[in-house]
C-alpha atoms as a PDB file:
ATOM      1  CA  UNK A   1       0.000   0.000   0.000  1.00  0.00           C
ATOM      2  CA  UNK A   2       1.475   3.279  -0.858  1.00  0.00           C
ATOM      3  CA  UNK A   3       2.440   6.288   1.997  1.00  0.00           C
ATOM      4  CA  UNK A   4      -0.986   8.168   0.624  1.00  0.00           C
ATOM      5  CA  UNK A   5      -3.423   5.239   0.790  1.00  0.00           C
ATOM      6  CA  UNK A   6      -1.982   4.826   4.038  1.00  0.00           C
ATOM      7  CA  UNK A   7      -2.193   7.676   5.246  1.00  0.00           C
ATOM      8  CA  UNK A   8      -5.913   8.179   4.253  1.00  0.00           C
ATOM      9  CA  UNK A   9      -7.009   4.558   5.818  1.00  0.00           C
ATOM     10  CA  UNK A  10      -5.099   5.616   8.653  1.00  0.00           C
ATOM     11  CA  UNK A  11      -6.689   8.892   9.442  1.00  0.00           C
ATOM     12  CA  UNK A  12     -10.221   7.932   8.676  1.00  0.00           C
ATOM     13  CA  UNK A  13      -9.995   5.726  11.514  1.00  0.00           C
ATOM     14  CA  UNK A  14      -8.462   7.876  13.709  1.00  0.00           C
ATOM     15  CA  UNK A  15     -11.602  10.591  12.977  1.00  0.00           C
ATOM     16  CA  UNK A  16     -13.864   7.741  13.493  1.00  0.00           C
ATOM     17  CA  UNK A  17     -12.562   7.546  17.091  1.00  0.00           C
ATOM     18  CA  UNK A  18     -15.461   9.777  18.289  1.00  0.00           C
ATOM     19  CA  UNK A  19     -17.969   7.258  17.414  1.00  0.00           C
ATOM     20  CA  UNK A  20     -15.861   5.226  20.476  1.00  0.00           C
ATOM     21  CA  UNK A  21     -16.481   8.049  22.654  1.00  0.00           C
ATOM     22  CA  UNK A  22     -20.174   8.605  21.971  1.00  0.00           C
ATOM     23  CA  UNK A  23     -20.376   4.968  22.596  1.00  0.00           C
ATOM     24  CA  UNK A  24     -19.316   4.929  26.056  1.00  0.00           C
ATOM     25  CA  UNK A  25     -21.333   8.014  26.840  1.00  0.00           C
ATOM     26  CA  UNK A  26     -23.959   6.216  25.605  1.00  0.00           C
ATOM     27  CA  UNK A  27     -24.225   3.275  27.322  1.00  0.00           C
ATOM     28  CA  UNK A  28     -22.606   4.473  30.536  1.00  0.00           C
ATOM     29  CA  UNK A  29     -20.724   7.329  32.427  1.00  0.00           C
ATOM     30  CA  UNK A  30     -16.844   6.178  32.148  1.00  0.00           C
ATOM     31  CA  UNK A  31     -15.894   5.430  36.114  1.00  0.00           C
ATOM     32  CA  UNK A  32     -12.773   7.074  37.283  1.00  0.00           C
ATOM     33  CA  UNK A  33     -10.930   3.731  37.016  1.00  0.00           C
ATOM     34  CA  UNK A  34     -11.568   3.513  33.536  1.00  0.00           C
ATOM     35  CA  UNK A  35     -10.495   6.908  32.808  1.00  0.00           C
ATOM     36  CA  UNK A  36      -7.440   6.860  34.597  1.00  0.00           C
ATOM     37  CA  UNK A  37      -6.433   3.532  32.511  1.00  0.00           C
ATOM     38  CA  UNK A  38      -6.898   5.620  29.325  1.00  0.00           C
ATOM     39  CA  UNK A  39      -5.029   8.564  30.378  1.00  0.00           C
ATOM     40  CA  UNK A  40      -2.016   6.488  31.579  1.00  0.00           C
ATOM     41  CA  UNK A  41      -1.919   4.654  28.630  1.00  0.00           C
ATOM     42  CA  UNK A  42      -2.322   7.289  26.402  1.00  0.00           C
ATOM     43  CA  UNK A  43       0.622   8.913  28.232  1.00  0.00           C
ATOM     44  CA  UNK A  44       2.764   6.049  27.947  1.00  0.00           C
ATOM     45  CA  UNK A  45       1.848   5.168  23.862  1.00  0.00           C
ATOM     46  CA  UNK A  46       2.782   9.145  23.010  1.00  0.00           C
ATOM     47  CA  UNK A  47       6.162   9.739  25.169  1.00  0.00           C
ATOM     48  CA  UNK A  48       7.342   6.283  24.223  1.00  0.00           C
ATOM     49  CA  UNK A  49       6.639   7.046  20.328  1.00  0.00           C
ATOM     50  CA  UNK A  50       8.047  10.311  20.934  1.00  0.00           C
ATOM     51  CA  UNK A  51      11.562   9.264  22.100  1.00  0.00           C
ATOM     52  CA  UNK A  52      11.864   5.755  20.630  1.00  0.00           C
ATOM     53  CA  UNK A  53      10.517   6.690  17.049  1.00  0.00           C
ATOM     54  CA  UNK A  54       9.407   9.847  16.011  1.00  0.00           C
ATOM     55  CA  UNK A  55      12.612  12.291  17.037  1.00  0.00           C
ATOM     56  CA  UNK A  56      15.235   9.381  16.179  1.00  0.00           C
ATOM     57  CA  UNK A  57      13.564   9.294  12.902  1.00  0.00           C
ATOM     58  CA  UNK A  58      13.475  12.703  12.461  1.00  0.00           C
ATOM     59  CA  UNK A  59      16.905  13.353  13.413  1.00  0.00           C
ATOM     60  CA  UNK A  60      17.931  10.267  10.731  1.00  0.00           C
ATOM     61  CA  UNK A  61      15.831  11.612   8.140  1.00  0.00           C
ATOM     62  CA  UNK A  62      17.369  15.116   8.685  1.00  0.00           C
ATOM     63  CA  UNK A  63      21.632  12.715   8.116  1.00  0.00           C
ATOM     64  CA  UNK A  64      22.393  13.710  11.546  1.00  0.00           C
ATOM     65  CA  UNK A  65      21.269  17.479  11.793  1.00  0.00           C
ATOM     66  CA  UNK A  66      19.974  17.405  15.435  1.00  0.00           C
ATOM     67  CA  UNK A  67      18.736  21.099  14.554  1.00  0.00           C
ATOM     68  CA  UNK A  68      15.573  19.625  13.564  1.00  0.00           C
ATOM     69  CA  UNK A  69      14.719  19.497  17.481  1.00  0.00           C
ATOM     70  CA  UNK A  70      14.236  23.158  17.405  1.00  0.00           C
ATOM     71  CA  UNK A  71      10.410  22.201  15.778  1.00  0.00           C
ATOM     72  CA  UNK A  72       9.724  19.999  18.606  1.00  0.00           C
ATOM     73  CA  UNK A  73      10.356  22.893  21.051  1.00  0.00           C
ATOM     74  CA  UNK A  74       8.408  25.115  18.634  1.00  0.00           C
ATOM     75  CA  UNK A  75       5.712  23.064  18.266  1.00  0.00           C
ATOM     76  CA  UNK A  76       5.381  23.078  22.096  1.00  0.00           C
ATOM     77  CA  UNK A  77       5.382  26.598  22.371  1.00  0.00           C
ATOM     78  CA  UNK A  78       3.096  27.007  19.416  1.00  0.00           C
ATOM     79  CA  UNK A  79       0.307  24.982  21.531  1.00  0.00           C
ATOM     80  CA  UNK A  80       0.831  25.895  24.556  1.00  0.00           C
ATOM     81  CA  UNK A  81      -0.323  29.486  23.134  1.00  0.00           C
ATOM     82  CA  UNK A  82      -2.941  28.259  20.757  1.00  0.00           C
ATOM     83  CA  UNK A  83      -4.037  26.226  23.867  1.00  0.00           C
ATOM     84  CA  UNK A  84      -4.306  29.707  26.270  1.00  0.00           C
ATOM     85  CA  UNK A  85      -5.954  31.352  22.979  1.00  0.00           C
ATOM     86  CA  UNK A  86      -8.769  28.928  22.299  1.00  0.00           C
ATOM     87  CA  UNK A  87     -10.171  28.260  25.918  1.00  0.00           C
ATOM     88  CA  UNK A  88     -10.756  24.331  26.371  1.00  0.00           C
ATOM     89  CA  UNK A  89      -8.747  23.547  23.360  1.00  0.00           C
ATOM     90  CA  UNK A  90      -9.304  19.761  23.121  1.00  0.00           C
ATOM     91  CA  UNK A  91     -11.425  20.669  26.379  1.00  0.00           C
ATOM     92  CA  UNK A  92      -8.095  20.217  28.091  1.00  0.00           C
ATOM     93  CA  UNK A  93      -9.613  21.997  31.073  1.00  0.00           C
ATOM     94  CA  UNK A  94     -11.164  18.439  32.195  1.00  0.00           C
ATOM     95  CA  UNK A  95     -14.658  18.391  30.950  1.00  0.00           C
ATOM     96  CA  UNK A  96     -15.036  21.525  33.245  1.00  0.00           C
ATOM     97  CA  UNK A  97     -17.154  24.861  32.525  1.00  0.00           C
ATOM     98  CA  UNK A  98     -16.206  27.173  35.075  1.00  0.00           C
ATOM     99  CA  UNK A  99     -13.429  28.728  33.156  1.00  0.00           C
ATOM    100  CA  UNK A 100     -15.510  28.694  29.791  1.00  0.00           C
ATOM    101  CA  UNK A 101     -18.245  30.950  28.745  1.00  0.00           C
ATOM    102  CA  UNK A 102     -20.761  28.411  28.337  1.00  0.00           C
ATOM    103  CA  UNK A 103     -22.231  29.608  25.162  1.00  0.00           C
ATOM    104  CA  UNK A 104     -18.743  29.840  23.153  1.00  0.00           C
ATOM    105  CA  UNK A 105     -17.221  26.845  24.628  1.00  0.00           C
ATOM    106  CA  UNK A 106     -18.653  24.403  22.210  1.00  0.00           C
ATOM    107  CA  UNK A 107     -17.523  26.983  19.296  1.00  0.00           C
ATOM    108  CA  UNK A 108     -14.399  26.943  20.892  1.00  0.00           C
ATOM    109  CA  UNK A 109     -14.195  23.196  21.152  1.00  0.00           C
ATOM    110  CA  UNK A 110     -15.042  23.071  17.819  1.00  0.00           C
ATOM    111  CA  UNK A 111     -12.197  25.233  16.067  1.00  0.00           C
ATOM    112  CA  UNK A 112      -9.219  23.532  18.430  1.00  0.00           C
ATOM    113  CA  UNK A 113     -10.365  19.847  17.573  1.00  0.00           C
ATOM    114  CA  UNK A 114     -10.430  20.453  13.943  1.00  0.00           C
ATOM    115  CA  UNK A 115      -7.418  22.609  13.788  1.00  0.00           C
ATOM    116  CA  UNK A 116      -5.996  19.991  15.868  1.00  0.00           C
ATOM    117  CA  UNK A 117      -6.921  17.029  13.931  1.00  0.00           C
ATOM    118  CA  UNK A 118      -6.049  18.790  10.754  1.00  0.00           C
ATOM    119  CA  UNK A 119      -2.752  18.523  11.803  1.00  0.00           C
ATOM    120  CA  UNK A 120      -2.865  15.029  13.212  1.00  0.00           C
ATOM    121  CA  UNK A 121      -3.572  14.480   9.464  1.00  0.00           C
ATOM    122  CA  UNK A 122      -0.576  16.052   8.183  1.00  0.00           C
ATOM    123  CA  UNK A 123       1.884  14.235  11.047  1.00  0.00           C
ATOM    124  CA  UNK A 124       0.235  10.858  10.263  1.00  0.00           C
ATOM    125  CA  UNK A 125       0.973  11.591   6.736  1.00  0.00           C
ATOM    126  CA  UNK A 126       4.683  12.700   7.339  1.00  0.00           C
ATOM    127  CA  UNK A 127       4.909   9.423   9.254  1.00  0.00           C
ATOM    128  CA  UNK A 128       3.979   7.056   6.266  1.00  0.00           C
ATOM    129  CA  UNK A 129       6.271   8.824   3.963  1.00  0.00           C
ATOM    130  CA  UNK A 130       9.244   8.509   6.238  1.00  0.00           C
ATOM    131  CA  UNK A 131       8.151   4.839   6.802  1.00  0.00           C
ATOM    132  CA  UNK A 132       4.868   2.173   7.342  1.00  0.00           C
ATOM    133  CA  UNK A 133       6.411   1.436  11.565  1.00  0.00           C
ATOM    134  CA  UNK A 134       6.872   4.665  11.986  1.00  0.00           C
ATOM    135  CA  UNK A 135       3.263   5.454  10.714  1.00  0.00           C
ATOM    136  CA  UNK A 136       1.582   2.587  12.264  1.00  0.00           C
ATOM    137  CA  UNK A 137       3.562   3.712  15.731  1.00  0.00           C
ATOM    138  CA  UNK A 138       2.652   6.999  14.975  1.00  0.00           C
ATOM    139  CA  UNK A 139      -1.069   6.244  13.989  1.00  0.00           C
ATOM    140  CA  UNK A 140      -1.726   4.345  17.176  1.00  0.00           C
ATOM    141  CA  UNK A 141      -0.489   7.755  19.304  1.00  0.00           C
ATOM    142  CA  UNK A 142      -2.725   9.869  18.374  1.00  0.00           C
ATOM    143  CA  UNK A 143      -5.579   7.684  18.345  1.00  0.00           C
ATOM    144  CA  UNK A 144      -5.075   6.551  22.036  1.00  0.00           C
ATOM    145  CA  UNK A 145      -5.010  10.336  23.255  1.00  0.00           C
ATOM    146  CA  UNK A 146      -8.016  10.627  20.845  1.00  0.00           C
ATOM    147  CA  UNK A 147     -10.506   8.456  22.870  1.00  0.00           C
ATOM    148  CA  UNK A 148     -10.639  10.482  26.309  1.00  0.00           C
ATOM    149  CA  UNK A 149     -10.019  14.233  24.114  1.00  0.00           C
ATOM    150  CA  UNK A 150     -13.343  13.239  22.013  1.00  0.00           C
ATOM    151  CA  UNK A 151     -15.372  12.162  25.150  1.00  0.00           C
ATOM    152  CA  UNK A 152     -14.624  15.119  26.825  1.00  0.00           C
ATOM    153  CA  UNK A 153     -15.672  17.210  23.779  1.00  0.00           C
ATOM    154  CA  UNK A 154     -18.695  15.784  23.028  1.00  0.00           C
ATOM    155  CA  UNK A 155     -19.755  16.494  26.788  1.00  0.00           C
ATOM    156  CA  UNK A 156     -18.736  20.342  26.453  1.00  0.00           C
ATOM    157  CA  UNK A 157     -20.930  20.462  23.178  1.00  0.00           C
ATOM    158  CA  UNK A 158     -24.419  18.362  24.785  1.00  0.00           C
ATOM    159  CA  UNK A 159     -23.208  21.080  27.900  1.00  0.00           C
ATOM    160  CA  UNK A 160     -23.309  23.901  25.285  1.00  0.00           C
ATOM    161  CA  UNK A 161     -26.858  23.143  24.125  1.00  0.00           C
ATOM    162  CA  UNK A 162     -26.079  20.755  21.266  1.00  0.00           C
ATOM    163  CA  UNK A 163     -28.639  17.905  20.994  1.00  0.00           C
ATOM    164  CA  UNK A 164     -26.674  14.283  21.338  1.00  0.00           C
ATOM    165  CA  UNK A 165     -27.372  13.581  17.275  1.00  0.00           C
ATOM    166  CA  UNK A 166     -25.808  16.929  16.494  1.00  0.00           C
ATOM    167  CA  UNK A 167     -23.061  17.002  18.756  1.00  0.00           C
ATOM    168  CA  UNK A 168     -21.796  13.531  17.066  1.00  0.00           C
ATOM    169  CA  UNK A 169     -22.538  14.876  14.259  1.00  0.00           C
ATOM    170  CA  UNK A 170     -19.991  17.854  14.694  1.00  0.00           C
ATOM    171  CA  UNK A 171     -17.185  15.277  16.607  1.00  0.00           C
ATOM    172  CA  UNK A 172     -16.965  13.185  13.502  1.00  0.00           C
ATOM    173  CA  UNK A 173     -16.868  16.703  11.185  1.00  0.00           C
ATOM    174  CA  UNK A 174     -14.296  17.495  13.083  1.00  0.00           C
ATOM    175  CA  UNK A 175     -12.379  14.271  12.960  1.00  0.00           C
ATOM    176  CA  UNK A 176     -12.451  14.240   9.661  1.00  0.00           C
ATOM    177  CA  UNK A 177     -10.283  17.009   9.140  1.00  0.00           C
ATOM    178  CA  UNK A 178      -7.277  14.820  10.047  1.00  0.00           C
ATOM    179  CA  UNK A 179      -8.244  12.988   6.367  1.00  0.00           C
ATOM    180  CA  UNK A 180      -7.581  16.626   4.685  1.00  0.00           C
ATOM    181  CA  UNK A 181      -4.712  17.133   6.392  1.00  0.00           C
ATOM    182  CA  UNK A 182      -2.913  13.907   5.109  1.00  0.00           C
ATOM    183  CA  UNK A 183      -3.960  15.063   1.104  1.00  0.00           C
ATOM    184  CA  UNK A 184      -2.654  18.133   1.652  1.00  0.00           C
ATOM    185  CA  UNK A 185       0.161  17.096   3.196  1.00  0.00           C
ATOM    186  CA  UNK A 186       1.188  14.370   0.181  1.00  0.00           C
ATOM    187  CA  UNK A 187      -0.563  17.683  -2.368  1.00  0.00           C
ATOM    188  CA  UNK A 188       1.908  20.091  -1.103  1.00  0.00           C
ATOM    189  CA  UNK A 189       5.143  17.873  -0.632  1.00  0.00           C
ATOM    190  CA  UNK A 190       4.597  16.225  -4.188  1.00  0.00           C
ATOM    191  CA  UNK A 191       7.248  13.964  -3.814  1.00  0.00           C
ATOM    192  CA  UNK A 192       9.793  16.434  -1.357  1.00  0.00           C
ATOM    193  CA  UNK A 193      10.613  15.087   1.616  1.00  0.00           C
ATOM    194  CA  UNK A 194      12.945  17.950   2.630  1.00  0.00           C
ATOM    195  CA  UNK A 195       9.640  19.065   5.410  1.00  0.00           C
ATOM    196  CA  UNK A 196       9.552  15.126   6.489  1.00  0.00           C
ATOM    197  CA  UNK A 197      11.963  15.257   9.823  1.00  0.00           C
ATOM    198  CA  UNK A 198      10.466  19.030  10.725  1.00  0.00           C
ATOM    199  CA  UNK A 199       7.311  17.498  10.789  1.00  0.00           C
ATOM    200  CA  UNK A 200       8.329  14.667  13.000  1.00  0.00           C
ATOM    201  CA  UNK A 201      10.150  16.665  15.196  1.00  0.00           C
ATOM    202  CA  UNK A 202       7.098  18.747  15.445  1.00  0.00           C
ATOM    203  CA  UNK A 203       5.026  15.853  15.924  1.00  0.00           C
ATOM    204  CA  UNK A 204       7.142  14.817  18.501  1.00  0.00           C
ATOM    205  CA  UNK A 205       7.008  18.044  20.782  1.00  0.00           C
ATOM    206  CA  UNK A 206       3.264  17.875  20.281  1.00  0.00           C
ATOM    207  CA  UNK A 207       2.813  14.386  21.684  1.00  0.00           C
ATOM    208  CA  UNK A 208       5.066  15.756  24.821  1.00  0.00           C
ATOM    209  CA  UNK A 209       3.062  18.377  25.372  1.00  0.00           C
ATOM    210  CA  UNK A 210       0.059  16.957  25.614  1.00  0.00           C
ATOM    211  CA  UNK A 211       1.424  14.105  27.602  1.00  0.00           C
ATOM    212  CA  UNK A 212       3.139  16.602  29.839  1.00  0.00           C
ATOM    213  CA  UNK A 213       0.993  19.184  30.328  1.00  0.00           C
ATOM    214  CA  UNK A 214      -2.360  17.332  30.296  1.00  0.00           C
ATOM    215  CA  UNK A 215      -2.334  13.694  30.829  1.00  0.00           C
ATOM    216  CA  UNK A 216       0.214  13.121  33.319  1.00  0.00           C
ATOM    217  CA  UNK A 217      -1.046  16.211  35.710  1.00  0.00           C
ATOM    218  CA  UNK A 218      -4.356  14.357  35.442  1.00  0.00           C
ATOM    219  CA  UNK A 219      -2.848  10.999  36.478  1.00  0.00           C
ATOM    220  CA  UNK A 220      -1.356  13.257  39.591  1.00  0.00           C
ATOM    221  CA  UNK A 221      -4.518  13.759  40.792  1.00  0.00           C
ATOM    222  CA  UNK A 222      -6.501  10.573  40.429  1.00  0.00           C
ATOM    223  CA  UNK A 223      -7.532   9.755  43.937  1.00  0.00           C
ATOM    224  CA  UNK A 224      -4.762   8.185  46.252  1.00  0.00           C
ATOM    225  CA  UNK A 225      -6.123   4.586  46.258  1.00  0.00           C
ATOM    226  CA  UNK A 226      -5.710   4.203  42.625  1.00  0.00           C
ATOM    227  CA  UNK A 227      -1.783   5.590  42.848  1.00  0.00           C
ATOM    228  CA  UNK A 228      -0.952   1.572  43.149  1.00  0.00           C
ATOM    229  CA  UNK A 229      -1.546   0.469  39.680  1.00  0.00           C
ATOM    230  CA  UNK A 230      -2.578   3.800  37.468  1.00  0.00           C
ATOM    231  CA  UNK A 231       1.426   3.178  36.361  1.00  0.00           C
ATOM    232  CA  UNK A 232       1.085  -0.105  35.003  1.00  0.00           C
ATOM    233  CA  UNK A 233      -0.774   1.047  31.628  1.00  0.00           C
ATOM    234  CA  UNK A 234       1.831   3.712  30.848  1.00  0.00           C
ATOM    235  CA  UNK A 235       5.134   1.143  31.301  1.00  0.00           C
ATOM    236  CA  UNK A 236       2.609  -1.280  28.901  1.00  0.00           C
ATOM    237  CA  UNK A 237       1.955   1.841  26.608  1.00  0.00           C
ATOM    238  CA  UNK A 238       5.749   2.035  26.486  1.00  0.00           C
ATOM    239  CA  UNK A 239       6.488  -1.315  26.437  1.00  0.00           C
ATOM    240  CA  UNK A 240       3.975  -1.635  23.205  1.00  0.00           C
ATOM    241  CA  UNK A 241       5.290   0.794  20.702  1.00  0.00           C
ATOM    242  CA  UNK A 242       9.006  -0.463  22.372  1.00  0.00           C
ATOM    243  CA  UNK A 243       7.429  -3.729  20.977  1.00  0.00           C
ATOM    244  CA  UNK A 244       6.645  -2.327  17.548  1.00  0.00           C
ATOM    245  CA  UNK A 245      10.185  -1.074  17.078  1.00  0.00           C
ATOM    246  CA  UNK A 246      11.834  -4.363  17.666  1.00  0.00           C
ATOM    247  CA  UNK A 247       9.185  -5.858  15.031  1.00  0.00           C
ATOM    248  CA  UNK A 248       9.886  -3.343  12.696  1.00  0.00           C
END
């Protein structure tokens, strides 16, 4: 299969990961078990693919230039900002409202996840083209930190006034996006892959930050009686894509 078709199967699933999270709203409330399995997995699959694939691979793909690092630390700044900018960007301030203005919040929600997905799209497709490991490793990532982001969302838009049918409607919209971003990405590079390890190592401070700055704070504060085994999905998220690379 070539790096586009891919790329596309790839990131139509990955925007059909908010039919999982309607799912589980609708047949029951995730328990706070559950959710701390996700997030500590999640955290696990995205540092692991960080530092075991996506920045050696950028760094390779770059013969050596370790200057391609300064994209991760860009990319890190960039959405920290666009994070501040959008309020609740990926509803990263837990599913609550209190911050928010209720009746832009879903708005809000809107532009970040597609914006954000967009560019899932084009990192997925950047993955494919440097190799099909790194893509599937890649691929897996973001869907895993998908799952809790698009439950979360959905709740801010049914919050925001949205009707359940609608607000599913909008979540899958917005996944979608990540499908554009992988044409464009093979439209625009047309063969180059001089953008290939910039990407990556953009990728790659985007999966930190979110696993930094979102997940792992939230595994901090799970309640003390789950500290004893929360762990144990992260070391198997980073045991798993450890597992892809020896396979690859």
């Amino acid at each position: 299969m070539s790096p586009l078709a891919s790329s596309l199967v790839a990131t139509f699933a990955v925007s059909l990961i908010a039919l999982v999270g309607i799912v589980v709203l609708f047949s029951r409330t995730p328990t706070e078990r559950l959710q701390a399995v996700l997030l500590s997995f999640a955290a696990g699959v995205l540092l692991a693919t960080t530092f075991l694939e996506v920045l050696p691979e950028a760094i390779e793909h770059a013969d050596g230039e370790g200057g391609v690092l300064v994209a991760a630390l860009g990319a890190m700044i960039a959405f920290f900002f666009l994070e501040r900018l959008l309020h609740g960007f990926h509803a990263h301030e837990h599913g609550h409202l209190d911050d928010i203005h209720v009746e832009t919040a879903p708005y809000f929600v809107l532009i970040g996840d597609g914006l954000h997905n967009f560019i899932d799209g084009i990192v997925i497709a950047a993955s494919f083209a440097a190799g099909p490991e790194l893509g599937i490793a890649t691929t897996l990532a973001v869907a895993v930190h998908e799952v809790p982001a698009e439950i979360a969302d959905f709740g801010v838009l049914v919050a925001g006034g949205f009707s359940r049918p609608m607000a599913l409607a909008l979540n899958v919209a917005s996944g979608l996006t990540a499908v554009v971003g992988a044409v464009v990405f093979f439209g625009v590079s047309a063969g180059s892959e001089a953008a290939v390890p910039w990407l990556m190592a953009a990728a790659g401070g985007m999966f930190i930050y979110i696993a930094g700055s979102d997940l792992i704070p939230q595994l901090h504060h799970q309640r003390s009686e789950l500290n004893g085994w929360v762990y144990v999905p992260f070391v198997g998220g980073v045991a798993l894509i450890a597992a892809l690379g020896l396979m690859g």
